[in-house]
Protein backbone atom coordinates (compact mmCIF):
# COMPACT_ATOMS: atom_id res chain seq x y z
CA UNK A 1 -4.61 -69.00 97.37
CA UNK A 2 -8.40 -70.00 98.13
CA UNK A 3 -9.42 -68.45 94.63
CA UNK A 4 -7.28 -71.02 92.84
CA UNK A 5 -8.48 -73.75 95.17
CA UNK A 6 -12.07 -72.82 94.14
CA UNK A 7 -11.32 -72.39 89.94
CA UNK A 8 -9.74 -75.34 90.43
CA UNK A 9 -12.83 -77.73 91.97
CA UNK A 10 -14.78 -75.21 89.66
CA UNK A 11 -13.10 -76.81 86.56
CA UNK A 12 -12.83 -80.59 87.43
CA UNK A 13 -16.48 -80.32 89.05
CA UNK A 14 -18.17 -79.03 86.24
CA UNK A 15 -15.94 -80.49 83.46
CA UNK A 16 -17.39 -84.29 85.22
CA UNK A 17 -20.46 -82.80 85.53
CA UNK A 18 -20.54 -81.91 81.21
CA UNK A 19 -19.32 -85.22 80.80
CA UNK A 20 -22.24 -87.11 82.64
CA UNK A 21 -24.61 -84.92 81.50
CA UNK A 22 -23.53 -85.40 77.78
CA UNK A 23 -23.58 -89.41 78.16
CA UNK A 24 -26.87 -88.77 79.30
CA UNK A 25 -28.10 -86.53 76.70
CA UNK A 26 -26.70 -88.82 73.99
CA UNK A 27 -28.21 -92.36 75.45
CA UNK A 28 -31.35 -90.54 76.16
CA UNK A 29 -31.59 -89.38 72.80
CA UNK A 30 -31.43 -93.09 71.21
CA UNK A 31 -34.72 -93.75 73.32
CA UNK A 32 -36.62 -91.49 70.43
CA UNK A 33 -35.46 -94.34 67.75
CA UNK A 34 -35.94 -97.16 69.83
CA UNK A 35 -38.41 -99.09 67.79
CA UNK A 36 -36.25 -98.42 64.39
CA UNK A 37 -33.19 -99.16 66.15
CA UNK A 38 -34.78 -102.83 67.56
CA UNK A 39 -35.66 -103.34 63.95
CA UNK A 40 -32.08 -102.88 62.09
CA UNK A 41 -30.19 -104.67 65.02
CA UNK A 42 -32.45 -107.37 66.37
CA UNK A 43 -34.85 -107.86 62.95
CA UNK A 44 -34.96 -111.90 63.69
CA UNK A 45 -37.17 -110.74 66.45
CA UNK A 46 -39.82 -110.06 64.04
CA UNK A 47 -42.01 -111.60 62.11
CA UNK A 48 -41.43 -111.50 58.17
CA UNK A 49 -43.81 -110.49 55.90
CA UNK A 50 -45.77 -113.30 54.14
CA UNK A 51 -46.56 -111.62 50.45
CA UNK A 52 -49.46 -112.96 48.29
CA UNK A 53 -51.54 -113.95 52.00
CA UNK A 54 -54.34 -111.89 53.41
CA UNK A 55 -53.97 -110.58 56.75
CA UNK A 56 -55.46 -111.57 59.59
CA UNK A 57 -58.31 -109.13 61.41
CA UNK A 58 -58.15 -109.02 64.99
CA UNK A 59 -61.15 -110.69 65.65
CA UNK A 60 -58.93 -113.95 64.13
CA UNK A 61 -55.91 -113.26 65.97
CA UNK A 62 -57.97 -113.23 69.19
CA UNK A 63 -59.25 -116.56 68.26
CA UNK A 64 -55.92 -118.16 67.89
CA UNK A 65 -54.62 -116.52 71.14
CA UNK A 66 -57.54 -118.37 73.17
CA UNK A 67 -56.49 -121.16 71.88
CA UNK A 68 -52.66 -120.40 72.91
CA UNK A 69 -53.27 -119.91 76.33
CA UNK A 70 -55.26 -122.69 78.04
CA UNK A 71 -57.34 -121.56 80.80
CA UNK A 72 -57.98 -118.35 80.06
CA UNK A 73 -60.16 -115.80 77.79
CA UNK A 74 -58.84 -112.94 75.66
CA UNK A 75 -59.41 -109.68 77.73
CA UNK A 76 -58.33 -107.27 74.84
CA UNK A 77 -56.56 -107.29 71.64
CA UNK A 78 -55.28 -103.92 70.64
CA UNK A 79 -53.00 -103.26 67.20
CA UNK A 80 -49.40 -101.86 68.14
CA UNK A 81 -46.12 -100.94 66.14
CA UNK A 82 -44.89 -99.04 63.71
CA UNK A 83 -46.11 -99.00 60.23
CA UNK A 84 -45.45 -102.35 58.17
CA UNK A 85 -44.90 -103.94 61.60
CA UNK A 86 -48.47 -105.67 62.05
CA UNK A 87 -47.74 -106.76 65.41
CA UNK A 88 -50.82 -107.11 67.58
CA UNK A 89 -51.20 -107.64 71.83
CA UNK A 90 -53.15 -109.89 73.27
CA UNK A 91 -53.79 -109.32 76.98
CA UNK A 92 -55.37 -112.80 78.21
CA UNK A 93 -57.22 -112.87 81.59
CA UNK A 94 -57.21 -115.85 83.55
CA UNK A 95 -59.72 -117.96 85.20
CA UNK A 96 -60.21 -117.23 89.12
CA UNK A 97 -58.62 -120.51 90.05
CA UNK A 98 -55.58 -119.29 88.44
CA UNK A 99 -54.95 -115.48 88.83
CA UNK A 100 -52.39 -114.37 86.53
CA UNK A 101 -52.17 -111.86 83.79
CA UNK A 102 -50.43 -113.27 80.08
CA UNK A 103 -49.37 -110.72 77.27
CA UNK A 104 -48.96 -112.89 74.09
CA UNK A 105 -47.64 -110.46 70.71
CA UNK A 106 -48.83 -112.09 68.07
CA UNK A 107 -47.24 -111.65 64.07
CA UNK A 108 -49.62 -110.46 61.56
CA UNK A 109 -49.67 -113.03 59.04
């Protein structure tokens, strides 16, 4: 009687237990593609490619991010993405009057 009791919980316990575990596994798994994956199902999120124009160094993008934020200076600029994305971040320190911290991404063209 108490042996059947226990395959019993034994079963259901562990057969919940797979399940979660493989839901897990699976949505874990889709973290490994998550830039390619943001690209085929959100692509008006990012900026197009202009073809025939030069790209921009990040010297120049740093430029136009000082003058995107107003009170502040660009901290750091630093070249992100995947390749053929072009995306760069621009972290953008504030002035001590007004202490906050902007992150600006910026399309390469």
């Amino acid at each position: 009687m108490i042996r059947s009791v226990f395959v019993f919980l034994h079963r259901w316990v562990g057969l919940l237990m797979a399940t979660f575990l493989v839901i897990v596994g699976l949505t874990g798994s889709l973290l490994a593609f998550n830039n390619e994956l943001e690209h085929v199902f959100a692509s008006r999120l990012f900026a197009k490619p202009h073809f025939g124009e030069a790209k921009l160094d990040l010297a120049t993008r740093a430029e136009r991010a000082n003058g995107l934020v107003a009170h502040a200076h660009v901290a750091s600029v630093r070249q992100s993405g995947y390749a053929g994305s072009g995306h760069s971040g621009v972290m953008a320190k504030a002035q001590p009057a007004r202490p906050h911290t902007k992150f600006l991404t910026l399309p390469a063209f």
